[in-house]
Structures are given as structure tokens and as C-alpha cells.
Protein backbone atom coordinates (compact mmCIF):
# COMPACT_ATOMS: atom_id res chain seq x y z
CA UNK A 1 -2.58 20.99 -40.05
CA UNK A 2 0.94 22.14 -41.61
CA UNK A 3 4.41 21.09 -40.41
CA UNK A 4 4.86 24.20 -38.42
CA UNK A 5 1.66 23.73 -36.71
CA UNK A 6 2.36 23.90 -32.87
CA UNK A 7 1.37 21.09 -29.87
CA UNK A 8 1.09 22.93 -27.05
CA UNK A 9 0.99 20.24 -24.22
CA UNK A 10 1.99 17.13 -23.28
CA UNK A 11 -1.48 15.95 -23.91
CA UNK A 12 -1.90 17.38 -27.57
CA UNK A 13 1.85 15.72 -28.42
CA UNK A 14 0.72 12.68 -27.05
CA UNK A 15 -2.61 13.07 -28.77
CA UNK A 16 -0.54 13.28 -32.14
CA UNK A 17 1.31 10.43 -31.72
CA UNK A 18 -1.31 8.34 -30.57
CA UNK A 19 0.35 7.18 -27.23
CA UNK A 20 -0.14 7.93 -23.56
CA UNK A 21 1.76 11.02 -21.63
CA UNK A 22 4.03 8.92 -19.69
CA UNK A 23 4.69 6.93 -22.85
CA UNK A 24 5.80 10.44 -24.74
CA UNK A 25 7.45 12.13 -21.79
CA UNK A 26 9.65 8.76 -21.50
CA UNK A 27 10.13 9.06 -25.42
CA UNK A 28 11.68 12.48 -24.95
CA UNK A 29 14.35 11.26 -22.32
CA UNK A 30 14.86 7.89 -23.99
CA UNK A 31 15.23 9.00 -27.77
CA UNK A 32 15.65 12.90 -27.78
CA UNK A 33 12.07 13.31 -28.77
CA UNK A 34 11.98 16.88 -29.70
CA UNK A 35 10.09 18.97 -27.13
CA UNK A 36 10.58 22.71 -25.90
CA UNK A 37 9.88 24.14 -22.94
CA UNK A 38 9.04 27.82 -22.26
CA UNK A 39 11.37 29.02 -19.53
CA UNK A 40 8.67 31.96 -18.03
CA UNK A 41 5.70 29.21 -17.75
CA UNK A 42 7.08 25.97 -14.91
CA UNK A 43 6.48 22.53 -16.42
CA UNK A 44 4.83 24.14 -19.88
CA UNK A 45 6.04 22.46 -22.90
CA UNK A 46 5.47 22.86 -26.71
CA UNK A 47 6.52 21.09 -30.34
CA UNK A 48 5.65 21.73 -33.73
CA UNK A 49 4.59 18.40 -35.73
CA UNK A 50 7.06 18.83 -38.59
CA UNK A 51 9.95 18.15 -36.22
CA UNK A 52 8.17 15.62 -34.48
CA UNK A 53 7.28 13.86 -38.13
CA UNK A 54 11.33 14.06 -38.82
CA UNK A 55 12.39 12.82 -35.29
CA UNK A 56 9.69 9.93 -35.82
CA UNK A 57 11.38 8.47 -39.45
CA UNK A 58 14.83 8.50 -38.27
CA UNK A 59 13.69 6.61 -34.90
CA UNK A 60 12.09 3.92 -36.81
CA UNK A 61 15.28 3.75 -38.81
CA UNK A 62 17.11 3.33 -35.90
CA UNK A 63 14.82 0.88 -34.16
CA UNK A 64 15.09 -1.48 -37.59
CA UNK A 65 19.08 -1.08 -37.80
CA UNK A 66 19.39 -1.31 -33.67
CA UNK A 67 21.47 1.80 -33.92
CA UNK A 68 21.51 3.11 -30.13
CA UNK A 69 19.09 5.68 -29.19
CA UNK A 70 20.99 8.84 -26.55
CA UNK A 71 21.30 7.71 -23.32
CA UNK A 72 18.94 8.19 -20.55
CA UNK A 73 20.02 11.06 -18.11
CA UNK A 74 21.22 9.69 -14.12
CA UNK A 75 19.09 7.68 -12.81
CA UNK A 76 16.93 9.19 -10.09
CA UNK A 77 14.36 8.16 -7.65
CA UNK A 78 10.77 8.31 -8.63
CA UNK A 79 8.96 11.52 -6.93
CA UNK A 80 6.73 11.02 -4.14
CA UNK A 81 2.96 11.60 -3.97
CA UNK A 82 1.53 13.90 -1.60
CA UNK A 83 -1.80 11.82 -1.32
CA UNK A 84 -4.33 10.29 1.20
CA UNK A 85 -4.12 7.07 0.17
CA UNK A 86 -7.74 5.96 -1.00
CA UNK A 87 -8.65 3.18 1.49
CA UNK A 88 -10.77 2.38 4.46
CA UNK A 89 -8.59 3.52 7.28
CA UNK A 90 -7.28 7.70 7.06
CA UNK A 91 -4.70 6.95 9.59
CA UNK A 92 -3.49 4.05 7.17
CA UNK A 93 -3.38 5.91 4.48
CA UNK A 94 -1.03 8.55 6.19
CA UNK A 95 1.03 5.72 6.96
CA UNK A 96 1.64 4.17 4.24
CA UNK A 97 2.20 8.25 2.59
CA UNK A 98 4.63 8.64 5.21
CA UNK A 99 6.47 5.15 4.32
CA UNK A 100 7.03 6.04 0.90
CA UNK A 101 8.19 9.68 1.46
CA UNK A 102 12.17 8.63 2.66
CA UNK A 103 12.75 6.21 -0.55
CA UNK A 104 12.42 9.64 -3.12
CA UNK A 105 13.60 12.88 -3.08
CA UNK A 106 10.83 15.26 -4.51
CA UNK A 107 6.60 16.00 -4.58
CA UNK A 108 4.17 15.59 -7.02
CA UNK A 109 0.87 16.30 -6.31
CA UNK A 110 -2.13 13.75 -6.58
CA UNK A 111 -5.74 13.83 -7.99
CA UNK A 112 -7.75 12.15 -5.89
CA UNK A 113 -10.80 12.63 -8.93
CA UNK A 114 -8.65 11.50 -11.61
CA UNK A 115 -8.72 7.49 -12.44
CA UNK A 116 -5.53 7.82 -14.60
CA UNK A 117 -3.88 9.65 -11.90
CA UNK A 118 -5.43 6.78 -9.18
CA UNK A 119 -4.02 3.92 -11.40
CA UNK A 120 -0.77 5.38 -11.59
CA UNK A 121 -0.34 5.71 -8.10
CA UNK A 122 -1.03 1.97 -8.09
CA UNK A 123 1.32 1.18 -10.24
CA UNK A 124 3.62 3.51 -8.26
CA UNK A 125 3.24 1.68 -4.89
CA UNK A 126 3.43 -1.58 -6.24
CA UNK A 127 7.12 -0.70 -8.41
CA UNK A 128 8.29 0.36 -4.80
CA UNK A 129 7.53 -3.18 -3.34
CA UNK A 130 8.51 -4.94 -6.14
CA UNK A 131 11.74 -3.21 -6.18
CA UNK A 132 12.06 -3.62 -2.10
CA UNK A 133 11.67 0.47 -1.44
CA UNK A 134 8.82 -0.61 0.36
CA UNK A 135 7.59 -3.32 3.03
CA UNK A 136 4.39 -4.99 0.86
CA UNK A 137 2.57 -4.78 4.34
CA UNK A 138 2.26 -1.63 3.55
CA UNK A 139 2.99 -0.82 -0.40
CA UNK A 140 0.11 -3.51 -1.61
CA UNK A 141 -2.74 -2.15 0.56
CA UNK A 142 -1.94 0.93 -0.62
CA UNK A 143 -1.77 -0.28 -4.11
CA UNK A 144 -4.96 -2.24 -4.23
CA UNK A 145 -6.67 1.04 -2.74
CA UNK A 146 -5.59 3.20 -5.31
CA UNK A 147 -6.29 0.63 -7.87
CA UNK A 148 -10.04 0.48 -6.22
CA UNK A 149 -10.14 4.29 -6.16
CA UNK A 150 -9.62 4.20 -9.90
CA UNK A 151 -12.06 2.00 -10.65
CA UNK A 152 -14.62 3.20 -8.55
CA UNK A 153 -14.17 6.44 -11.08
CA UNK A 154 -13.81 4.23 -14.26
CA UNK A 155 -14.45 0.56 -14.15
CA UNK A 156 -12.80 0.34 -17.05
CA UNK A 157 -9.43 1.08 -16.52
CA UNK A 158 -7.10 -1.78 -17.30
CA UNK A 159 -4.34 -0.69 -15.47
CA UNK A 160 -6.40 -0.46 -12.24
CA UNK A 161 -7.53 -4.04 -12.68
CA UNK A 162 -4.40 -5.27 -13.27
CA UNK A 163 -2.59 -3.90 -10.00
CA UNK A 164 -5.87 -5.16 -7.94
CA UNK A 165 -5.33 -8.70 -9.51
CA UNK A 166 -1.65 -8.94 -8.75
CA UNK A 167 -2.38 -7.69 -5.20
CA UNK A 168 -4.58 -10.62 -4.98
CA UNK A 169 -2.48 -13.18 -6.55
CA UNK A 170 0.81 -11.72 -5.17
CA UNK A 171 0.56 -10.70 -1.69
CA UNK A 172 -2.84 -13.07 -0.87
CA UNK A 173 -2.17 -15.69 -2.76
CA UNK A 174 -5.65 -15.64 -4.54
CA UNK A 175 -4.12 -17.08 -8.05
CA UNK A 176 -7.45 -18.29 -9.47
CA UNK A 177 -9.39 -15.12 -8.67
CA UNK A 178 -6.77 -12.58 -9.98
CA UNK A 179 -6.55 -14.95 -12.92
CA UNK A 180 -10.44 -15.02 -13.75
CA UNK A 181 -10.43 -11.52 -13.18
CA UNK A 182 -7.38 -10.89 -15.41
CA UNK A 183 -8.64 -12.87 -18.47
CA UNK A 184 -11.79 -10.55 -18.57
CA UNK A 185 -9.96 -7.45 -18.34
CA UNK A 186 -7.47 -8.82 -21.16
CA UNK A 187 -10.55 -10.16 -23.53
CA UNK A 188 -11.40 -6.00 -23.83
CA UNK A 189 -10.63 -3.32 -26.98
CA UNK A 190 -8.22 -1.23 -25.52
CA UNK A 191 -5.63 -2.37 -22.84
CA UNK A 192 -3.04 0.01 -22.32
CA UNK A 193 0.69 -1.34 -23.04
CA UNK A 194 1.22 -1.35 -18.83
CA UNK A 195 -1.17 -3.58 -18.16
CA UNK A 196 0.27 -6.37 -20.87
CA UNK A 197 3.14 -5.95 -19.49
CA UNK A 198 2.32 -6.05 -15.55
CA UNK A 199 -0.14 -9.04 -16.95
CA UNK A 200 2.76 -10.78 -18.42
CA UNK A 201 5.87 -10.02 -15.65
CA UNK A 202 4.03 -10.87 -12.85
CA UNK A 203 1.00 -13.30 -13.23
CA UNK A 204 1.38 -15.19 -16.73
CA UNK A 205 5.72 -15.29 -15.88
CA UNK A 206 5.11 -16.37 -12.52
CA UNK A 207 2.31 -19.39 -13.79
CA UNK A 208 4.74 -20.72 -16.17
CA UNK A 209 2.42 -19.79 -19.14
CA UNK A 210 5.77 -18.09 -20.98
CA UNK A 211 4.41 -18.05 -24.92
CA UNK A 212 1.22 -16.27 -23.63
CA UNK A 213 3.79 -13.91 -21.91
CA UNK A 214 5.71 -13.19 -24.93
CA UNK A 215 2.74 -12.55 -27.08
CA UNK A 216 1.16 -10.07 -24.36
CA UNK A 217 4.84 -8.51 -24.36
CA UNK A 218 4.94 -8.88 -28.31
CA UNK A 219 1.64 -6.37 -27.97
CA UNK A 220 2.58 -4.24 -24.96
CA UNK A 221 6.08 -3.08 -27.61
CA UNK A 222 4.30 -2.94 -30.63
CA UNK A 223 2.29 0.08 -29.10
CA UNK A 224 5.53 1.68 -27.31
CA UNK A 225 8.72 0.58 -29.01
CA UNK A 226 11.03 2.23 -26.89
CA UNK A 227 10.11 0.77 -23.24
CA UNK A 228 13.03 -0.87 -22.14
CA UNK A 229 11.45 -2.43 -19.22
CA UNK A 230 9.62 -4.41 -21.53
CA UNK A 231 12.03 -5.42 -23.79
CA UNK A 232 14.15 -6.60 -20.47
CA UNK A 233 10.86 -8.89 -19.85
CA UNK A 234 10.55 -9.66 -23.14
CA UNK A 235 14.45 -11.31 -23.03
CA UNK A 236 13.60 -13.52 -19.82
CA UNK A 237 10.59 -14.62 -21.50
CA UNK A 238 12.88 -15.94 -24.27
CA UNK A 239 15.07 -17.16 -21.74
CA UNK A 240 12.06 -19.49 -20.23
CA UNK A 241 11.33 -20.97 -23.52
CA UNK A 242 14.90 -22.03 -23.55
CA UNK A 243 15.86 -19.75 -26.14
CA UNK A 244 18.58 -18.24 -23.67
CA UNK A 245 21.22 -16.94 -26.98
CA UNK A 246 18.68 -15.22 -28.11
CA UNK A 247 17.69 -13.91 -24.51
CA UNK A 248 21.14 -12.96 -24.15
CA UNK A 249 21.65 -11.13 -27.07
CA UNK A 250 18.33 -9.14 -26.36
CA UNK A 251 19.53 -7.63 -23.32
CA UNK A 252 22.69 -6.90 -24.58
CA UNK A 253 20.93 -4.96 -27.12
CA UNK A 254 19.00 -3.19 -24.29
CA UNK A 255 22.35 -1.83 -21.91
CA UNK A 256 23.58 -1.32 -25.74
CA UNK A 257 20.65 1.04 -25.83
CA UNK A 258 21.16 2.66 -22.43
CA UNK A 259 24.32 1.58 -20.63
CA UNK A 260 23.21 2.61 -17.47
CA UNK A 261 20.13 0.55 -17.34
CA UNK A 262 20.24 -1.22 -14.32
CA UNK A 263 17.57 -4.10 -15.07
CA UNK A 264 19.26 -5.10 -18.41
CA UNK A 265 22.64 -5.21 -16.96
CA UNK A 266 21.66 -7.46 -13.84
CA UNK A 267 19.82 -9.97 -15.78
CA UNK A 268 22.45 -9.98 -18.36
CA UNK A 269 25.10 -10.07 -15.35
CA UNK A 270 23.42 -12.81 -14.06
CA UNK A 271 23.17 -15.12 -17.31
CA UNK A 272 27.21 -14.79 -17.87
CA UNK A 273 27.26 -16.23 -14.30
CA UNK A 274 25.83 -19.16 -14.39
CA UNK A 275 27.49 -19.50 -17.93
CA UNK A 276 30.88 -19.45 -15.65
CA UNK A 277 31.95 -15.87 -17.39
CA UNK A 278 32.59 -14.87 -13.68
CA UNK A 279 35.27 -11.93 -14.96
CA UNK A 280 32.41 -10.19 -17.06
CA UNK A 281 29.58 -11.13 -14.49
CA UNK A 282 31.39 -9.10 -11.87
CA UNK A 283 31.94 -5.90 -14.02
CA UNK A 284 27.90 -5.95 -15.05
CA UNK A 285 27.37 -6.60 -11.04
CA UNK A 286 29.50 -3.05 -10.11
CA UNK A 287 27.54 -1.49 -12.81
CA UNK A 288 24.55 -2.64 -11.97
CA UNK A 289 25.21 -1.69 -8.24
CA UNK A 290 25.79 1.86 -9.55
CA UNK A 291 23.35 2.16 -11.43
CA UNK A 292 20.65 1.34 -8.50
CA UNK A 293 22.12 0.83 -5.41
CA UNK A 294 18.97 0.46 -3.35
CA UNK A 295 17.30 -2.37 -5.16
CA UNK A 296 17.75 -5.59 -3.03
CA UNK A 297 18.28 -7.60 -6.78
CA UNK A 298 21.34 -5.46 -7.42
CA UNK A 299 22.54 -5.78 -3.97
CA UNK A 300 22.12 -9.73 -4.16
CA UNK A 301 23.92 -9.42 -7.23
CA UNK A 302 27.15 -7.95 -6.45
CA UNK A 303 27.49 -9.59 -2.95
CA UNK A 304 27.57 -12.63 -4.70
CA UNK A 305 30.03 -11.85 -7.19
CA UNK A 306 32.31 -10.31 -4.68
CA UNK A 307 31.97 -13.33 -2.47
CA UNK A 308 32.65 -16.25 -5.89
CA UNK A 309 35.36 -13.73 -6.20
CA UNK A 310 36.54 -14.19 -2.80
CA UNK A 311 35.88 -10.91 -1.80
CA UNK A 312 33.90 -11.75 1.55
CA UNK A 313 34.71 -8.37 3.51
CA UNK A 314 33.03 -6.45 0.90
CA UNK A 315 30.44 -8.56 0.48
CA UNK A 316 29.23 -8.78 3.36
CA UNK A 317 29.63 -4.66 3.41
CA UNK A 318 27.12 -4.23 0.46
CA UNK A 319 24.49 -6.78 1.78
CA UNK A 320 24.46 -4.60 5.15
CA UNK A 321 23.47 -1.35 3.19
CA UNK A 322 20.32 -2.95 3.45
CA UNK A 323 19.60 -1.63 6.84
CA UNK A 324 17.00 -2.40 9.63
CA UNK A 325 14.52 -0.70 8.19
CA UNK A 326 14.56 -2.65 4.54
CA UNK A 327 15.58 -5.97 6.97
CA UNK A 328 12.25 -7.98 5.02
CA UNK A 329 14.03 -7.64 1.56
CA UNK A 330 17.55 -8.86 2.78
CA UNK A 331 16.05 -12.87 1.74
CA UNK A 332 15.71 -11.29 -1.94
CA UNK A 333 19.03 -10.06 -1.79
CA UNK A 334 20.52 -13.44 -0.22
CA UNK A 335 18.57 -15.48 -2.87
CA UNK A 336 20.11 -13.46 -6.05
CA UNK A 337 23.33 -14.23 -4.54
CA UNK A 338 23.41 -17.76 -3.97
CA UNK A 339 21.85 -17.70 -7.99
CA UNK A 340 24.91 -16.31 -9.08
CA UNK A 341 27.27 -18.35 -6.87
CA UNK A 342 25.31 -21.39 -8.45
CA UNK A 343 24.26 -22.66 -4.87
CA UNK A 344 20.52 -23.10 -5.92
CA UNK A 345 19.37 -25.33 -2.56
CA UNK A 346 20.61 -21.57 -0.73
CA UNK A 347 18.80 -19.76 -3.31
CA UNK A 348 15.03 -22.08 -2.93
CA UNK A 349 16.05 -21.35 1.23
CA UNK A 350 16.01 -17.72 0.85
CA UNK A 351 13.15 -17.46 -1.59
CA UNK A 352 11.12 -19.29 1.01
CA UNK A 353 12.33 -16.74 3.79
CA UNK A 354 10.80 -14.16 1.37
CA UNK A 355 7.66 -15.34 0.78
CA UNK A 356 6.99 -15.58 4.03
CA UNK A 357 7.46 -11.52 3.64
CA UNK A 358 4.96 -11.58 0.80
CA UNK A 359 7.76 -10.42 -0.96
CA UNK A 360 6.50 -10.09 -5.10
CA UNK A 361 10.29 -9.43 -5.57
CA UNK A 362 10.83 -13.05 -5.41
CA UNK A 363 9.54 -13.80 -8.99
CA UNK A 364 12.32 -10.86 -10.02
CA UNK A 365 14.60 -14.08 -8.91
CA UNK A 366 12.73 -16.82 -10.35
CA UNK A 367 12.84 -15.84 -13.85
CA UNK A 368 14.47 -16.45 -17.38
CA UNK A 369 17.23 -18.80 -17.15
CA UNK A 370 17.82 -19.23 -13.32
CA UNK A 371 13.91 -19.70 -13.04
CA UNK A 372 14.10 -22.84 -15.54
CA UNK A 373 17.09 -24.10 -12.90
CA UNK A 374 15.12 -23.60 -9.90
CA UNK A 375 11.54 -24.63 -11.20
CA UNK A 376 13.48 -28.07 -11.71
CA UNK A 377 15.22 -28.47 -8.51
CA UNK A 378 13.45 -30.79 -5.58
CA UNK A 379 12.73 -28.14 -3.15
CA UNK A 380 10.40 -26.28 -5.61
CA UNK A 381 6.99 -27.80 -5.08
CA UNK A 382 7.53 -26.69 -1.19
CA UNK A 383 8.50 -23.08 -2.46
CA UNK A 384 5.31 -23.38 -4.65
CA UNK A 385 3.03 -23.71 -1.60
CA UNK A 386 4.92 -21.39 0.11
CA UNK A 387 3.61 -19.24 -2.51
CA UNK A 388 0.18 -20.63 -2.83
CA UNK A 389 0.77 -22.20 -6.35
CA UNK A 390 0.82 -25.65 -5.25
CA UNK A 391 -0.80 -26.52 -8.44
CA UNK A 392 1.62 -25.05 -10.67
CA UNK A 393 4.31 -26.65 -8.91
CA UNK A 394 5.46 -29.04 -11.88
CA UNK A 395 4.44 -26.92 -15.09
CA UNK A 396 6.57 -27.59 -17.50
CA UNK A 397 7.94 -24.91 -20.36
CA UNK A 398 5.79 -24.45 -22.57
């Protein structure tokens, strides 16, 4: 194959550089991986190797030195899929369709054949729960559907098993079957970086086991460098090990990254808080606000800046942009903000309000340093049965 040689899909160029499609097509807006599209043919894209072999030594020089990589473009809601959601119940299904269809702004269509396809859209319905888009009444059935749907067309897809284990440990509360069925899927080959890093965020975070979390994370980036998602994790994970400088100065180096990144610029937002830098806490909380308005985390967030600021009025303003219909996330939102206004008794109150929603968004909350605070407060072992974990309600860090 010479340098001039031409990939002429998003499949061969992933092929090439040994990585998944999304993983590639996230490349491209993340780092300025080179790609061309051909303006007659909709969606069809081509490279030739040799640039792709001169893009790849200058981003490994850049990952070693930390030198930013270009920006991402605006942020923008994830499209919607035009599916019949895989489960028992048609007239569920077309539901739970419908549900999603408001939160985004464009179609994509589904294959209801394909497993990868099937595993994605579990992954899909469970981001818009966890990031309060979507009432988990409704987002996890449809998750754990897919995720069957998947495997029911390849038992072996990780990703798949993950999603069905958090549904069970997550929104039913089955923490010792998602974890025996978890450890199996982990114990294979070839796990794909998502599920280390959905098996790390929201089952090994949430049990306290923070080293194992780490290493899966440690994996999860080896494979894709450039997902700053996990690098975010990565940082609280640091955080829960008590290494909070060095938490810190990883998230700065993610919003150094991409300055828009609204998960980076909470958490670090939220660490200059409760470190009293309440000046520099409320700039990160108008960014982050900005940056994703509709996520009940970011929402929590700059309410309770604007009310430690003494900015009530307004506060009270951004907490009702969470309207009737996303009412179930408000305790999320309440939560973040008593977490930054260092009222933690409010903060276990609220999280309790949302588990009672089945709300996985409350682990977004309980997590890096402000998780260490709350896991040692009194009212924790209650907020542990709450969320069927009474016996991991004094783990220590490890």
C-alpha cells in the first residue's frame, strides 16, 4: 500500500487505524483528522494514508507535550433515531421514540439487524437519562431493550452487556447481578474502550472500587487517546483517591484542550468551589451553562453560584428552565447546588429526592472530590439504601 493509497470510507479509515467509526469520526472533529468529503456523493468521505500517517506523528507529539488539539465545533444535540424500540410492548416502543424526539434536532436512521447499531442506541438512551434529556421511566427500558436486541444478534457485544448491567444496577437496584454479570463480560479479549469506561463511571465509581476504575479508564484511553469524556472520568477518579491537585490539573488540561467542554469545566467549576475560589467557580459555572444549558448538572451548577453570589432572582430563573416536563431532574439540579454552596445535609436531601426518580444522574453528583465529602457525612448510609447499596454504605477509599 503506498502513501497515496486512498481509504474510501469511514470503515476502511477506521480499519487503518485500528479503532472504531465513532472513535475516528470523533478524531476528525476533535484533532483535525484529515478526511475529505466528495461534495456530489451525501455523507461519502475519503483519505489517503500518507496524510493520515503525517496527521498521526504530530498528534502523538502533541498528546506527549499537551499542546492543545483545535477546538471542537458548537456543541449540538445528539440526532434522534427513527426506530421501534426493540422491546416487548410496540406501543412502548413508540413512546419512548416519541420521548426522545423533542430533546434533538435531526434523524438518523436505525438498523434494527445491526448489533453495533442496537448497542449504540443503548448507549444513546441511557446518555439522555444520565444527562436528564430523558425521564429513566422511560430512557432505561428503552436502553436495556436495545441492549437485549444487540445481544440477541451477538452475545458478544460488550457494549450491549454493559448498558443491560447498569440498567440493572442503576434503575433496579440489582448491584450484585449487574456486577457478576459485569466481571464476566470484563474477563473477555476484546472489550471495546465504551464499555471500560461505562464499566468504570457508573458501576466500579459508584461501588467505591476507585483504583479498579482508574485502571479500566487507564485501558479505555490507551485505545482512544483523544476521548475527553474519559479523561474527565479519569480526573474524578484521581479525585476519589484523594489525589485532588492532580485531579485538578487534569481537567484543566481537558477545557485547555477544548474550552467549550462542558463536563470538564463543571467538574473543574465545582472543585474551585468548595476550595472557596468562588470568583473563578462562577465564571466556569456561566461557561458551563453555555456550553450545555439543558443538562440538570450545569443548571445545579450555576444556580448555586449565582445564589453564594447573592444573586437569588437569577437563580431561581435558571433552575426554572427546567420546566414541567424535565420536573424529575430538578432534585439533580438542587443537589449540585447545595454542593457548591457547601450545604452538604441539602445536597444528601436532594440526592434522596432523586433516587426516588431512579435518577443515574445522581452518581454525576456523588463523585471525585464532593463524593469523598458526602460518602463521609451521617446521612449517607440512608442515601445508600435509598439506592440499594446498603452494603457499600461505609467503603472506604481505596
Amino acid at each position: 500500500m503506498s502513501s497515496n493509497e486512498r481509504l474510501d470510507s469511514w470503515k476502511e479509515i477506521a480499519a487503518y487505524l485500528k479503532r472504531g467509526v465513532r472513535t475516528v469520526q470523533r478524531w476528525e472533529h476533535v484533532a483535525g483528522l484529515p478526511v475529505r468529503r466528495i461534495a456530489t456523493a451525501r455523507g461519502a468521505v475519503y483519505a489517503f494514508r500518507g496524510e493520515i500517517d503525517a496527521w498521526w506523528r504530530t498528534q502523538s507529539i502533541a498528546l506527549a507535550t499537551s499542546t492543545p488539539a483545535p477546538p471542537l465545533p458548537p456543541a449540538s444535540d445528539p440526532p434522534v433515531p427513527r426506530v421501534q424500540t426493540p422491546d416487548a410492548s410496540p406501543a412502548a416502543a413508540t413512546t419512548a421514540s416519541m420521548r426522545v424526539r423533542p430533546f434533538v434536532s435531526q434523524t438518523l436512521g436505525i438498523d434494527p439487524d445491526s448489533a453495533p447499531t442496537q448497542a449504540n442506541l443503548a448507549v444513546y438512551f441511557f446518555t439522555l437519562v444520565a444527562m436528564g434529556m430523558l425521564r429513566p421511566t422511560e430512557g432505561m427500558p428503552a436502553a436495556r431493550a436495545a441492549a437485549q436486541r444487540a445481544l440477541d444478534l451477538d452475545p458478544a457485544n460488550t457494549d450491549a452487556h454493559v448498558v443491560s448491567a447498569l440498567v440493572a444496577s442503576l434503575y433496579e437496584h440489582d448491584w450484585a447481578g449487574a456486577t457478576q454479570q459485569l466481571e464476566v463480560v470484563l474477563r473477555r479479549d476484546r472489550v471495546s474502550p465504551s464499555a471500560r469506561f461505562h464499566y468504570a463511571t457508573w458501576h466500579l465509581s459508584p461501588l467505591g472500587r476507585h483504583a479498579e476504575a482508574q485502571h479500566q479508564l487507564t485501558l479505555a484511553l490507551a485505545d482512544d487517546p483523544l476521548y475527553l469524556l474519559g479523561r474527565v472520568q479519569y480526573a474524578l477518579e484521581l479525585q476519589s483517591l484523594g489525589r485532588s491537585d492532580e485531579g485538578l490539573a487534569e481537567l484543566e488540561a481537558v477545557w485547555k484542550i477544548d474550552p467549550r467542554f462542558g463536563p470538564a469545566l463543571g467538574l473543574a467549576g465545582r472543585e474551585y468551589a468548595l476550595r472557596g475560589r468562588v470568583a473563578d467557580a462562577l465564571s466556569f459555572a456561566e461557561r458551563t451553562y453555555a456550553a450545555a444549558p439543558r443538562h440538570a448538572n450545569a443548571v445545579g451548577f450555576l444556580a448555586g453560584m449565582l445564589r453564594r453570589t447573592g444573586s437569588q432572582a437569577r437563580a431561581d430563573e435558571v433552575l426554572a428552565t427546567l420546566d414541567a416536563d424535565s420536573a424529575w431532574v430538578r432534585a439533580r439540579a438542587r443537589a449540585e447546588a447545595h454542593v457548591v454552596c457547601m450545604e452538604f445535609d441539602g445536597a444528601i436531601e436532594a440526592l434522596s429526592e432523586a433516587s426516588a426518580a431512579r435518577d443515574p444522574g445522581v452518581w454525576l453528583v456523588i463523585a471525585g472530590t464532593t463524593g469523598n465529602i458526602i460518602r463521609s457525612m451521617s446521612g449517607w448510609p440512608a442515601l445508600c439504601a435509598r439506592l440499594g447499596m446498603d452494603g457499600f454504605a461505609h467503603r472506604t477509599v481505596e
